[in-house]
PDB file of N, CA and C in Angstrom:
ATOM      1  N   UNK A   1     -14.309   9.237 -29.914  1.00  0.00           N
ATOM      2  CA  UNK A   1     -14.001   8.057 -29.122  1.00  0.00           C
ATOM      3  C   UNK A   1     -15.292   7.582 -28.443  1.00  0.00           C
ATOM      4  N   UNK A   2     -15.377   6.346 -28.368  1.00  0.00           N
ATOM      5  CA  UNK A   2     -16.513   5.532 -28.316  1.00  0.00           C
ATOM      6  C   UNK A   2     -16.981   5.569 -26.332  1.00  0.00           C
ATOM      7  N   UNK A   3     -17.596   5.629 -25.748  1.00  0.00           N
ATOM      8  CA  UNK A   3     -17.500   5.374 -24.358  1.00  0.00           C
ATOM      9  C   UNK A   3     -16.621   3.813 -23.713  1.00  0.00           C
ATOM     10  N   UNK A   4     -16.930   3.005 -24.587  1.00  0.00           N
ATOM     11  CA  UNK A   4     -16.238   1.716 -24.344  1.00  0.00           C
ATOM     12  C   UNK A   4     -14.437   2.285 -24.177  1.00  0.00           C
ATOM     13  N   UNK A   5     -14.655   2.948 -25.192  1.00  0.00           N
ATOM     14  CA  UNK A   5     -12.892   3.410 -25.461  1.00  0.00           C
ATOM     15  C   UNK A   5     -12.118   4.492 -24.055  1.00  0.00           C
ATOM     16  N   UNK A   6     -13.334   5.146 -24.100  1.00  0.00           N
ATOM     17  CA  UNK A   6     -12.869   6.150 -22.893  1.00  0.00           C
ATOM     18  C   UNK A   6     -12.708   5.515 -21.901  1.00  0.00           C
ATOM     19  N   UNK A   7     -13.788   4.443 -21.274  1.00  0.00           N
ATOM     20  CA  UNK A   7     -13.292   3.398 -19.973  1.00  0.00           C
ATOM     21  C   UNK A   7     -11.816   2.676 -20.014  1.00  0.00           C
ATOM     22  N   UNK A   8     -12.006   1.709 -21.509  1.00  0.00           N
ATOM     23  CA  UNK A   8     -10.151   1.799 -21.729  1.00  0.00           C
ATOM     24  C   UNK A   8      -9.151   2.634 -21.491  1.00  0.00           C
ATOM     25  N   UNK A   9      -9.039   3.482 -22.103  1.00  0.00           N
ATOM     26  CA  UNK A   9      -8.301   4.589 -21.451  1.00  0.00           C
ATOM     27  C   UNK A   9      -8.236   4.762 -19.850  1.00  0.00           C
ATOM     28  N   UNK A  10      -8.987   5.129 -19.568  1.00  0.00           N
ATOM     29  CA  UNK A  10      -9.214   4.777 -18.275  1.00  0.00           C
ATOM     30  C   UNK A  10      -8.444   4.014 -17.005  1.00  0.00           C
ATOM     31  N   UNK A  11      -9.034   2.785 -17.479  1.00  0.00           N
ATOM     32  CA  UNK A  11      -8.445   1.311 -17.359  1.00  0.00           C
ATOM     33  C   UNK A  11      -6.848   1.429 -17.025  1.00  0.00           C
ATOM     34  N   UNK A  12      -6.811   1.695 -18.476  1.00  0.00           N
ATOM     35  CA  UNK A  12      -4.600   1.238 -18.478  1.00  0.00           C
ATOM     36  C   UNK A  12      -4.092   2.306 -17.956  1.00  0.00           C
ATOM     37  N   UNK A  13      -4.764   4.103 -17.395  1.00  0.00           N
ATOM     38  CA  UNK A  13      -4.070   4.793 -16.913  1.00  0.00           C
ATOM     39  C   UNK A  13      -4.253   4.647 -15.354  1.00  0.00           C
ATOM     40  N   UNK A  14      -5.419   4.549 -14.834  1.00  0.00           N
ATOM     41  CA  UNK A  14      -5.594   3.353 -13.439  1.00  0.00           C
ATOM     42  C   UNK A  14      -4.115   2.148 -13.361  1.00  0.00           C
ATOM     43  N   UNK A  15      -3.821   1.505 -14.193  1.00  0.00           N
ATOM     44  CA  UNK A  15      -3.026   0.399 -14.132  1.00  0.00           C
ATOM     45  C   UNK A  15      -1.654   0.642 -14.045  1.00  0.00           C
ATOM     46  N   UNK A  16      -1.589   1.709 -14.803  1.00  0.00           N
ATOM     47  CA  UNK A  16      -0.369   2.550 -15.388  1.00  0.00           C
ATOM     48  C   UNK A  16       0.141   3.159 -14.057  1.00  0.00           C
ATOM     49  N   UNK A  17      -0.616   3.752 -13.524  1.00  0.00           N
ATOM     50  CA  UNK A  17      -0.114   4.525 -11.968  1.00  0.00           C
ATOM     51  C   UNK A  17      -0.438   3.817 -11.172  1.00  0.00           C
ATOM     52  N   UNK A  18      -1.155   2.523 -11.107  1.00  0.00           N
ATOM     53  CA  UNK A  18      -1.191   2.099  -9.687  1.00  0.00           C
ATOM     54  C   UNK A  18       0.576   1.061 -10.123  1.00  0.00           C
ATOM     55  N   UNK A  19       0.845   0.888 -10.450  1.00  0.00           N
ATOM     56  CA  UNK A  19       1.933  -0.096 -11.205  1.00  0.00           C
ATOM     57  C   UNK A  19       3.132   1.327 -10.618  1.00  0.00           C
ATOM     58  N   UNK A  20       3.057   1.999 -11.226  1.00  0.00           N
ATOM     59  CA  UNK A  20       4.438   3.311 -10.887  1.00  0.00           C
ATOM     60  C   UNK A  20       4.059   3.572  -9.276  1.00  0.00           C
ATOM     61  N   UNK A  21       3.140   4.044  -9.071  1.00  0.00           N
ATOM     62  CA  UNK A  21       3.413   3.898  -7.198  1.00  0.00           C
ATOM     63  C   UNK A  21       3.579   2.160  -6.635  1.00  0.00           C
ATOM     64  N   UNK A  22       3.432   1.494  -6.826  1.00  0.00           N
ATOM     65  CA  UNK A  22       4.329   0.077  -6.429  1.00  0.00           C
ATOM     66  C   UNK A  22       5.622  -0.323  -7.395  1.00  0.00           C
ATOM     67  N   UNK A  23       6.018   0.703  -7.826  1.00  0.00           N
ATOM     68  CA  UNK A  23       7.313   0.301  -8.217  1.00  0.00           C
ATOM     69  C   UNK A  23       8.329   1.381  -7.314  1.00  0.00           C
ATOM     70  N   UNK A  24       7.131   2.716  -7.153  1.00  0.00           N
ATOM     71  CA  UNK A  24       8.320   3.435  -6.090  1.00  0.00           C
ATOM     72  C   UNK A  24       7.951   2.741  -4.241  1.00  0.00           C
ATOM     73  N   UNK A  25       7.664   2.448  -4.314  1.00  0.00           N
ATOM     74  CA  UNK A  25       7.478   1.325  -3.205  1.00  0.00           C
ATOM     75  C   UNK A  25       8.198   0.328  -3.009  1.00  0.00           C
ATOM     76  N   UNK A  26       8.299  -0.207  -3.922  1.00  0.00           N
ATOM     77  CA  UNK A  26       9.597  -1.229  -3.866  1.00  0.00           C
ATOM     78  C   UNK A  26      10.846  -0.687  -3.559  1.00  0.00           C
ATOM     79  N   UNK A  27      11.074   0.211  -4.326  1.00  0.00           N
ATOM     80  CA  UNK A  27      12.491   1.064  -4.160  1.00  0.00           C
ATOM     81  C   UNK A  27      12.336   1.969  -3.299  1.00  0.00           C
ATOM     82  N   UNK A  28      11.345   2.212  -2.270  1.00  0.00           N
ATOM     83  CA  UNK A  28      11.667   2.571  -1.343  1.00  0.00           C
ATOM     84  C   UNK A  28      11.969   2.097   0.060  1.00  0.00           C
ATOM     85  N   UNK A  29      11.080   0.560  -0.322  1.00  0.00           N
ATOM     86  CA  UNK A  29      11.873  -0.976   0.501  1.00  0.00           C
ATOM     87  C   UNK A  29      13.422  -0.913   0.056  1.00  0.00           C
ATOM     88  N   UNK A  30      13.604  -0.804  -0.495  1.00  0.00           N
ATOM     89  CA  UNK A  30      15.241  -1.075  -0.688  1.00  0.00           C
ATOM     90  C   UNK A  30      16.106   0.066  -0.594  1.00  0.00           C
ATOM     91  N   UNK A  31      15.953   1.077  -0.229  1.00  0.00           N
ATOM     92  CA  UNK A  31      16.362   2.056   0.132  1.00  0.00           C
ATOM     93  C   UNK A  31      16.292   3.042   1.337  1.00  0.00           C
ATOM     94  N   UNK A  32      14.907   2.594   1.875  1.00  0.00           N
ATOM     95  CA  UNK A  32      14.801   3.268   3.386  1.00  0.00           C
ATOM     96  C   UNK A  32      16.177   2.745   4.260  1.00  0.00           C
ATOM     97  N   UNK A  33      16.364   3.423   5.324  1.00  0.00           N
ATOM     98  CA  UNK A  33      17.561   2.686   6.197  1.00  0.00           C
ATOM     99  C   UNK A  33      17.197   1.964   7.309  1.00  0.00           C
ATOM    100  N   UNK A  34      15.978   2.012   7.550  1.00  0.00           N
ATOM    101  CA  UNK A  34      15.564   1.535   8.724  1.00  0.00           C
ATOM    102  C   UNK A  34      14.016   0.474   8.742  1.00  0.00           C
ATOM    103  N   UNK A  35      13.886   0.053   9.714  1.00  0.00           N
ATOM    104  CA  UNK A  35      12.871  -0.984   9.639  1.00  0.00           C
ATOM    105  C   UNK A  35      11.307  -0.230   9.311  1.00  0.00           C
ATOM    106  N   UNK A  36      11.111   0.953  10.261  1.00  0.00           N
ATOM    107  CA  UNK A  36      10.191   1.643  10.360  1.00  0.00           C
ATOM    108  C   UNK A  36       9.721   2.446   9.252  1.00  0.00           C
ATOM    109  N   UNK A  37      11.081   3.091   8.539  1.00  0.00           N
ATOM    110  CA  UNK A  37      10.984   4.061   7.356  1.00  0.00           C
ATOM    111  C   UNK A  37      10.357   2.760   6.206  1.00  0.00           C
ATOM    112  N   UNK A  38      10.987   1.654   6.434  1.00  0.00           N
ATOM    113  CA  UNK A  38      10.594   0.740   5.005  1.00  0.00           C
ATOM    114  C   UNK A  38       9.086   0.048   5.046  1.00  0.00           C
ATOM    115  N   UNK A  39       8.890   0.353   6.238  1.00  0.00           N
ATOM    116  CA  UNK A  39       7.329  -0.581   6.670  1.00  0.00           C
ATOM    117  C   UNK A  39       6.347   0.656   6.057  1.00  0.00           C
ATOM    118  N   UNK A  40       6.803   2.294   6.575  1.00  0.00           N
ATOM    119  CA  UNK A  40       5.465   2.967   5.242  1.00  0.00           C
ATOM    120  C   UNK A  40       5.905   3.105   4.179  1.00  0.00           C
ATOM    121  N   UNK A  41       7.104   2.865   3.620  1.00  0.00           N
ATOM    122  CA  UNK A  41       6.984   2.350   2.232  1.00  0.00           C
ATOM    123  C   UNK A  41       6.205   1.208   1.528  1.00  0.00           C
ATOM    124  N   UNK A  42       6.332   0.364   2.594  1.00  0.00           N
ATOM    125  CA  UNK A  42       5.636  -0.763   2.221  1.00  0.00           C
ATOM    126  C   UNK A  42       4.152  -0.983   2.512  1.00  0.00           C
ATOM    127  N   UNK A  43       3.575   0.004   2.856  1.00  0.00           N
ATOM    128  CA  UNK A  43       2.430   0.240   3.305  1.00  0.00           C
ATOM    129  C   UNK A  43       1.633   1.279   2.353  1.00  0.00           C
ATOM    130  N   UNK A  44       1.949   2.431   2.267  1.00  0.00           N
ATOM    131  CA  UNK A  44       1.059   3.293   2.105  1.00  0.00           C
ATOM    132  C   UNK A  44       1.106   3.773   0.342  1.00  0.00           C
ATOM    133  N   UNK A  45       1.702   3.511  -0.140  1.00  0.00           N
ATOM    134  CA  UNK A  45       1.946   3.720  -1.622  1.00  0.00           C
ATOM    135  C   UNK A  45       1.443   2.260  -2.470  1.00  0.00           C
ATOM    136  N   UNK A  46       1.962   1.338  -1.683  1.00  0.00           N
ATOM    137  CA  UNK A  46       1.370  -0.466  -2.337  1.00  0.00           C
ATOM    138  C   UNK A  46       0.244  -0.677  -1.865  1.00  0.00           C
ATOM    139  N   UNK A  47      -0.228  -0.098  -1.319  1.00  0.00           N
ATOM    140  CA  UNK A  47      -2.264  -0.246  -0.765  1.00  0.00           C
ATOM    141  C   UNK A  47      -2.824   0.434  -1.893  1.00  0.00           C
ATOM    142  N   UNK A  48      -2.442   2.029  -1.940  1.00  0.00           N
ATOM    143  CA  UNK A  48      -2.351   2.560  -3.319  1.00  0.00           C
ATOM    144  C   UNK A  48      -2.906   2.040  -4.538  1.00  0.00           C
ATOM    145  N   UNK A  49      -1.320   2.084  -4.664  1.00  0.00           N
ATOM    146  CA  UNK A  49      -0.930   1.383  -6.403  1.00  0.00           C
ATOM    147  C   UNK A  49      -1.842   0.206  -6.288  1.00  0.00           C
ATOM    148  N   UNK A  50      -1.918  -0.730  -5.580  1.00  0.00           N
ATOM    149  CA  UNK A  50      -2.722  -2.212  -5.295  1.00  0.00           C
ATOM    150  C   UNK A  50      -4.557  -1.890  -5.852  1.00  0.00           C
ATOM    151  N   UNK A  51      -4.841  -0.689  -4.594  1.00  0.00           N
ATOM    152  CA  UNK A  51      -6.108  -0.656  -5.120  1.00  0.00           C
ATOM    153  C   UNK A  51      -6.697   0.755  -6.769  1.00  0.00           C
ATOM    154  N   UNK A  52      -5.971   0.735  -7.153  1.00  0.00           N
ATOM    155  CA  UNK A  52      -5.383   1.558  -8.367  1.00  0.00           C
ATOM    156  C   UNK A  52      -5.139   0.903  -9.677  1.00  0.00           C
ATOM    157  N   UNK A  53      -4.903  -0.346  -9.545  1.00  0.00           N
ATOM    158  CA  UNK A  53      -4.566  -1.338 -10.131  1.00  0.00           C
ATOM    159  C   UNK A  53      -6.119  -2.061 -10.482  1.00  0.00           C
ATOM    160  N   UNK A  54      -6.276  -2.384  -8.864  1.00  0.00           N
ATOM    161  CA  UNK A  54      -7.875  -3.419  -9.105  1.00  0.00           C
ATOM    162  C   UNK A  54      -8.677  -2.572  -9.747  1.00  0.00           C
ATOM    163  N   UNK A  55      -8.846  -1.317  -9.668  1.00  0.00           N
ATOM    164  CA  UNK A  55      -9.923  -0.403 -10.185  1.00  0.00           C
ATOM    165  C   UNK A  55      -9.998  -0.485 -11.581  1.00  0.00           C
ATOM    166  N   UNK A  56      -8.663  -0.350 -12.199  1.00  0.00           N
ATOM    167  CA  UNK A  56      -8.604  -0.303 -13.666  1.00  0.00           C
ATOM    168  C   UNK A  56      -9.001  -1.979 -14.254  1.00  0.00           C
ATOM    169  N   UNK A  57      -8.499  -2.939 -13.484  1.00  0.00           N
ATOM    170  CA  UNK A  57      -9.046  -4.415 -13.299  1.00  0.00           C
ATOM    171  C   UNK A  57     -10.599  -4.769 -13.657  1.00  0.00           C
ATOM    172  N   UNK A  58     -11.374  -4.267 -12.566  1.00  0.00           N
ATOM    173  CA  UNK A  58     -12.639  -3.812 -12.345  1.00  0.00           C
ATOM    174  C   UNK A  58     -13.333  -3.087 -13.778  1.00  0.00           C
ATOM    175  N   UNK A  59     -12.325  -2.275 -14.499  1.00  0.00           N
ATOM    176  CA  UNK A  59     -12.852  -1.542 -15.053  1.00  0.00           C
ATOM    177  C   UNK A  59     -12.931  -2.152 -16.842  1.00  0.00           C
ATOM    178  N   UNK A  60     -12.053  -2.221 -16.504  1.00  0.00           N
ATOM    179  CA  UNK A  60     -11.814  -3.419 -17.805  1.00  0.00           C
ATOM    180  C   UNK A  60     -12.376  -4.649 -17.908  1.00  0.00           C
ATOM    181  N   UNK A  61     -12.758  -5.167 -16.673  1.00  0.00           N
ATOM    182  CA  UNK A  61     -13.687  -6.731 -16.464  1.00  0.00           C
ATOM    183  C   UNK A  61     -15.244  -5.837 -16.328  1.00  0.00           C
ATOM    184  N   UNK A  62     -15.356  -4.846 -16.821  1.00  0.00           N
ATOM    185  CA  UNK A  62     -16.896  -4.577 -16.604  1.00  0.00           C
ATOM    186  C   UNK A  62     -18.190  -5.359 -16.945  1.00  0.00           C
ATOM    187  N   UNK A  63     -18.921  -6.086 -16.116  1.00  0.00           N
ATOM    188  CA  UNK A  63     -19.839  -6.672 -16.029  1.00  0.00           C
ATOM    189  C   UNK A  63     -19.677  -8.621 -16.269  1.00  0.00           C
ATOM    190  N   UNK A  64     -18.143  -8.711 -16.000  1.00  0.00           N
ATOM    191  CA  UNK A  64     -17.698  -9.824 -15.561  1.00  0.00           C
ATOM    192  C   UNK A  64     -18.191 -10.172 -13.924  1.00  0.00           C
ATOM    193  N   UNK A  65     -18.325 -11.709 -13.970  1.00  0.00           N
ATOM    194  CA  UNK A  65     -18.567 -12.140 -12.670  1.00  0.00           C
ATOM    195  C   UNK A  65     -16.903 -11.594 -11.345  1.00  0.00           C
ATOM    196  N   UNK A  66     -16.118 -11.657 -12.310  1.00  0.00           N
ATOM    197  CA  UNK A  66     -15.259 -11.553 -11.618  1.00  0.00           C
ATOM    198  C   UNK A  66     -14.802 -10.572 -10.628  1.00  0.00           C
ATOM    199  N   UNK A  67     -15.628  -9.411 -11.090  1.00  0.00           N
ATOM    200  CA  UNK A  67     -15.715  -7.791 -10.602  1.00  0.00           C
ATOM    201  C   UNK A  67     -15.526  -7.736  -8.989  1.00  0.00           C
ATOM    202  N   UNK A  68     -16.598  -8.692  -8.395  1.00  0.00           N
ATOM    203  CA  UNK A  68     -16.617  -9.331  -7.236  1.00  0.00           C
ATOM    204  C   UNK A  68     -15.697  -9.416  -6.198  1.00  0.00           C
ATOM    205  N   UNK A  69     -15.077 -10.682  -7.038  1.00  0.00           N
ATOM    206  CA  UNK A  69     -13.723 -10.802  -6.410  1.00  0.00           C
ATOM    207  C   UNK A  69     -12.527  -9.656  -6.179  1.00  0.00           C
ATOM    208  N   UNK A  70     -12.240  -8.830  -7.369  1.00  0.00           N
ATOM    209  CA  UNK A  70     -11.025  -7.265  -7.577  1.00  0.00           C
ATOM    210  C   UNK A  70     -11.794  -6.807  -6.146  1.00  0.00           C
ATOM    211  N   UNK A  71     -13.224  -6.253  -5.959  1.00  0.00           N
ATOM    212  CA  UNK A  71     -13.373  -5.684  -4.956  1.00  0.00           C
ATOM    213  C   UNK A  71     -13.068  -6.443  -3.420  1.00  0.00           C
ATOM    214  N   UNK A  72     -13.754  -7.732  -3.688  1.00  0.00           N
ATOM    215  CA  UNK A  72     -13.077  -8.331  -2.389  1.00  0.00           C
ATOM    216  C   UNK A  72     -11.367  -8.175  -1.835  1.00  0.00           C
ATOM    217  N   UNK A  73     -10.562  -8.758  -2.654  1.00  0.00           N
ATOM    218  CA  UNK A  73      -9.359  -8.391  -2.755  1.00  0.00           C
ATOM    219  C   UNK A  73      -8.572  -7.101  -2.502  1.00  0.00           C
ATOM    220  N   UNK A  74      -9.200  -6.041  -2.764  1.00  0.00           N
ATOM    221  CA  UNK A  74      -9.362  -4.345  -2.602  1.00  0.00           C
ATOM    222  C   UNK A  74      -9.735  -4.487  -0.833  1.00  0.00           C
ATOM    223  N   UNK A  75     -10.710  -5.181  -0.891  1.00  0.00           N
ATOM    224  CA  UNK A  75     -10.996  -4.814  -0.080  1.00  0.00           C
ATOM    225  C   UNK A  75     -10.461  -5.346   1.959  1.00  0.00           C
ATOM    226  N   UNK A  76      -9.544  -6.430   1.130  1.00  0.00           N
ATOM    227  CA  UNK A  76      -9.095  -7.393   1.874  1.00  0.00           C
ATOM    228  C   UNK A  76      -7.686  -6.466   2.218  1.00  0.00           C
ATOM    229  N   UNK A  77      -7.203  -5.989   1.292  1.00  0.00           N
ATOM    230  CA  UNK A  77      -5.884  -5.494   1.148  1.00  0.00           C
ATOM    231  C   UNK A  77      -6.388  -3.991   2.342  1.00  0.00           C
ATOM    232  N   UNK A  78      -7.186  -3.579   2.541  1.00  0.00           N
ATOM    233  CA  UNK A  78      -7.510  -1.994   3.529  1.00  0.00           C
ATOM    234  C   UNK A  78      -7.631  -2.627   4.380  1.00  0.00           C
ATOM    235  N   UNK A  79      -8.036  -3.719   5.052  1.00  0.00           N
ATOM    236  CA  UNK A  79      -8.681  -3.974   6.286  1.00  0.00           C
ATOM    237  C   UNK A  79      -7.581  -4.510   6.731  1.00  0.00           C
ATOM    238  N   UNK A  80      -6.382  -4.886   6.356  1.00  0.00           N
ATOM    239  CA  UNK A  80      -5.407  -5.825   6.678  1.00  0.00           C
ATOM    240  C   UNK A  80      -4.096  -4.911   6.356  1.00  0.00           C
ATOM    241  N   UNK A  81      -4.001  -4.347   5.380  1.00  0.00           N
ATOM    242  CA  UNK A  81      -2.755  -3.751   5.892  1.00  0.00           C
ATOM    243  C   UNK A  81      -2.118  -2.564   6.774  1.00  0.00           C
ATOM    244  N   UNK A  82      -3.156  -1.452   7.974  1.00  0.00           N
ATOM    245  CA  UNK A  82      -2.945  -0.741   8.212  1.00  0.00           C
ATOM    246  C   UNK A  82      -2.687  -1.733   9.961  1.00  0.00           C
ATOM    247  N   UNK A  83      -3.428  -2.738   9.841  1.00  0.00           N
ATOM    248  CA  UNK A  83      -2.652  -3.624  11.781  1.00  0.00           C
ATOM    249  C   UNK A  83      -1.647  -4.765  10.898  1.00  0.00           C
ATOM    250  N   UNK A  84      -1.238  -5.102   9.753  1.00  0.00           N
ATOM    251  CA  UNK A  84       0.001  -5.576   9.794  1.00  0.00           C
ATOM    252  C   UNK A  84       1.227  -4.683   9.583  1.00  0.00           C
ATOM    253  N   UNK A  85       0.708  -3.574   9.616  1.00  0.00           N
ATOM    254  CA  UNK A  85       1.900  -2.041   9.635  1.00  0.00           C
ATOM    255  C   UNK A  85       1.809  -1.860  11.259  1.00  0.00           C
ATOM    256  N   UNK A  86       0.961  -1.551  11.573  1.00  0.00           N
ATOM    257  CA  UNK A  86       1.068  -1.508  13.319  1.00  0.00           C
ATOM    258  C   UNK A  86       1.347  -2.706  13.892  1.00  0.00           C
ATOM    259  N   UNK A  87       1.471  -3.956  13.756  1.00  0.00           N
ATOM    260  CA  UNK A  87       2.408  -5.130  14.532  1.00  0.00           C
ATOM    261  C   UNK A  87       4.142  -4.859  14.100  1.00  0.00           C
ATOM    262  N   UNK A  88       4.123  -4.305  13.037  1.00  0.00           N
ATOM    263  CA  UNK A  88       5.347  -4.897  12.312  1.00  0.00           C
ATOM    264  C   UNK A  88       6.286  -3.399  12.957  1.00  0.00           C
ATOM    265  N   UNK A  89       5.390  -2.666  13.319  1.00  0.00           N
ATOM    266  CA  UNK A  89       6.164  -1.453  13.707  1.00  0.00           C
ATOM    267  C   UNK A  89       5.843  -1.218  15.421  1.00  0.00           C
ATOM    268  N   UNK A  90       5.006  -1.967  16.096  1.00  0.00           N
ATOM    269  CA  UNK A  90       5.656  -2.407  17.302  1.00  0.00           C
ATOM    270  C   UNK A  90       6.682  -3.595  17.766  1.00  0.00           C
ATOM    271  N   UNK A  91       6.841  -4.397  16.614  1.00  0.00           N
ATOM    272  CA  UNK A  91       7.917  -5.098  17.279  1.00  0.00           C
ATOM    273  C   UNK A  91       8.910  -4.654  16.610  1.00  0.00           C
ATOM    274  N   UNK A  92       9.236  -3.916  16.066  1.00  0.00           N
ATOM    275  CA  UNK A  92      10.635  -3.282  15.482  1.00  0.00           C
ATOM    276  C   UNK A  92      10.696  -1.985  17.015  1.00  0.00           C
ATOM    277  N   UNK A  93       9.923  -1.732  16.805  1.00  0.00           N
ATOM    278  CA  UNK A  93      10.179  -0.322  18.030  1.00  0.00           C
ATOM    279  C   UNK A  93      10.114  -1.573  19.783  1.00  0.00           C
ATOM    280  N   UNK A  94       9.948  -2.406  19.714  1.00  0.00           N
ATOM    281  CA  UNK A  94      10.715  -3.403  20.770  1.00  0.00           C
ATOM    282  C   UNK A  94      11.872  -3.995  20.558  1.00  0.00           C
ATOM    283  N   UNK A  95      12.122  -4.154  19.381  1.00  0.00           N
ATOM    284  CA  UNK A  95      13.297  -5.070  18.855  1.00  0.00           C
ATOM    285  C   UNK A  95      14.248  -4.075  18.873  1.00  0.00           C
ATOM    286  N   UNK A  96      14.437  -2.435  19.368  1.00  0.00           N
ATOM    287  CA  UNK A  96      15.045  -1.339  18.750  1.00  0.00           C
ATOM    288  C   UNK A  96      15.986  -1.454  17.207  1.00  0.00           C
ATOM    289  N   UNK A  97      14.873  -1.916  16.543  1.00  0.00           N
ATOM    290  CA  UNK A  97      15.511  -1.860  14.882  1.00  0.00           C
ATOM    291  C   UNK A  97      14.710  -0.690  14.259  1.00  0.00           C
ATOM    292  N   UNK A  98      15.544   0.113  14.785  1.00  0.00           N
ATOM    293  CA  UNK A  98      15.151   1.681  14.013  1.00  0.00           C
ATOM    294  C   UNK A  98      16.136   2.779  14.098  1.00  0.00           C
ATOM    295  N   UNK A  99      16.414   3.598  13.485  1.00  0.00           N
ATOM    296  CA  UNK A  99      17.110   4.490  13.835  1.00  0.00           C
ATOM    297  C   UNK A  99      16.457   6.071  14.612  1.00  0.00           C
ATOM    298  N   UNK A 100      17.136   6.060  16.143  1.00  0.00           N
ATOM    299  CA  UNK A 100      16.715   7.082  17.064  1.00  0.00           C
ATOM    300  C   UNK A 100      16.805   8.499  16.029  1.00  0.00           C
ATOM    301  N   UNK A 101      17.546   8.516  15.486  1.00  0.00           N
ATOM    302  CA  UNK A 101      17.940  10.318  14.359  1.00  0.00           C
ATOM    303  C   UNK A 101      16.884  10.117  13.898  1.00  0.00           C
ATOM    304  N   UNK A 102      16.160   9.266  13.410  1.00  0.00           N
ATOM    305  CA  UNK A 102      15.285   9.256  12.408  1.00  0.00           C
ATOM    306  C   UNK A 102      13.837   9.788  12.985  1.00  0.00           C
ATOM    307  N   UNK A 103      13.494   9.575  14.153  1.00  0.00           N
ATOM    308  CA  UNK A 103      12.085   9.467  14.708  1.00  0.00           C
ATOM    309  C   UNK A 103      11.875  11.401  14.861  1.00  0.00           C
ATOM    310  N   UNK A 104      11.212  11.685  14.542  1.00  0.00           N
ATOM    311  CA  UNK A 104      11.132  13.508  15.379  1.00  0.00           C
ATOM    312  C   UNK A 104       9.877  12.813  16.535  1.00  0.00           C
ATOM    313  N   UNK A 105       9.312  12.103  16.573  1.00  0.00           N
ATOM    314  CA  UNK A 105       8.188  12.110  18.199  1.00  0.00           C
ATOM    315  C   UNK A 105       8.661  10.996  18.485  1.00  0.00           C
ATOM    316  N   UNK A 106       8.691  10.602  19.790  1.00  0.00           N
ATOM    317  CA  UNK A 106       8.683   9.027  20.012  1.00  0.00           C
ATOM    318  C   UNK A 106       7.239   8.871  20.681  1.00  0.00           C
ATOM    319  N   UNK A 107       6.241   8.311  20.899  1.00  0.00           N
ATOM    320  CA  UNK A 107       4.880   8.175  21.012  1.00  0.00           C
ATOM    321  C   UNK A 107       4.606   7.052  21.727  1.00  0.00           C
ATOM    322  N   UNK A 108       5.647   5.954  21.760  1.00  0.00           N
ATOM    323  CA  UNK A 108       5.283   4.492  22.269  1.00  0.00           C
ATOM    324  C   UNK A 108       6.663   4.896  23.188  1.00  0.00           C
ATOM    325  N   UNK A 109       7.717   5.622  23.840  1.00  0.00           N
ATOM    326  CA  UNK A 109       8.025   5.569  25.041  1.00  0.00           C
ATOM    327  C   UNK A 109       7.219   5.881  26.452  1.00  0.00           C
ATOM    328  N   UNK A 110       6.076   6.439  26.357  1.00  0.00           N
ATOM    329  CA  UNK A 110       5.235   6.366  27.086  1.00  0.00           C
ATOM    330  C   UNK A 110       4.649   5.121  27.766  1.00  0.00           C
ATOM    331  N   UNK A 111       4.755   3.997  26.696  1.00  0.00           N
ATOM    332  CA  UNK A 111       3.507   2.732  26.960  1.00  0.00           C
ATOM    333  C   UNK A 111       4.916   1.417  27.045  1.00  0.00           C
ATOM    334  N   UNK A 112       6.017   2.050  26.678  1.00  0.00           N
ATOM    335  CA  UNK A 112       7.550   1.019  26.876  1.00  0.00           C
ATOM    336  C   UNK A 112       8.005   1.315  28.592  1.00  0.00           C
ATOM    337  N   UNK A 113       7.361   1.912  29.237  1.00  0.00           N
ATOM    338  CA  UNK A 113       8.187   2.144  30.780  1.00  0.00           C
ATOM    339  C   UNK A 113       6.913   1.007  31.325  1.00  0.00           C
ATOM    340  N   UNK A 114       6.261   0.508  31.120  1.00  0.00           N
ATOM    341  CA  UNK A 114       5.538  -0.181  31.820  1.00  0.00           C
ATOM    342  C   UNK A 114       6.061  -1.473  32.126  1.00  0.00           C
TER     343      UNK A 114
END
């Protein structure tokens, strides 16, 4: 197998699993019970799969102008989704849309008596 071929390979198994961790991501949006449980579903497996995806992207556009951009995008997707997980999970933990059974620490009743 040629090196070109081995990067292919590569490529579609990068694509292949970043694609299966955002598909269990999805279904774990639709299956968590609560606001909080579905926000790191929706967070930490689709950042993942997302930048798992661009890599094999990247890898397959090798020495395309476009390379650029997958990383920008990669890179847009880290810087942005770990404070739209922390807004989205302080106003659910204000909104009390969560389930109390569910939490083992509570961490923000400390900074809620104020």
């Amino acid at each position: 197998m040629t090196f070109s071929g081995v990067l292919d390979v590569l490529a579609a198994v990068l694509v292949l699993g970043g694609s299966m961790l955002a598909l269990t991501a999805a279904i774990g949006v639709v299956r968590f019970p609560d606001t909080l449980s579905r926000m790191h579903a929706a967070t930490k497996p689709q950042v993942l799969g997302l930048l798992l995806v661009l890599a094999g992207a990247a890898i397959r556009l090798r020495g395309n102008a476009d390379v650029g951009m997958v990383i920008l995008a990669g890179l847009f997707t880290v810087i942005t989704a770990p404070v739209v997980a922390n807004r989205v999970g302080q106003l659910a933990y204000r909104e009390q849309s969560f389930r109390d059974d569910l939490l083992t620490r509570d961490e923000m009743a400390e900074y809620d008596e104020s």
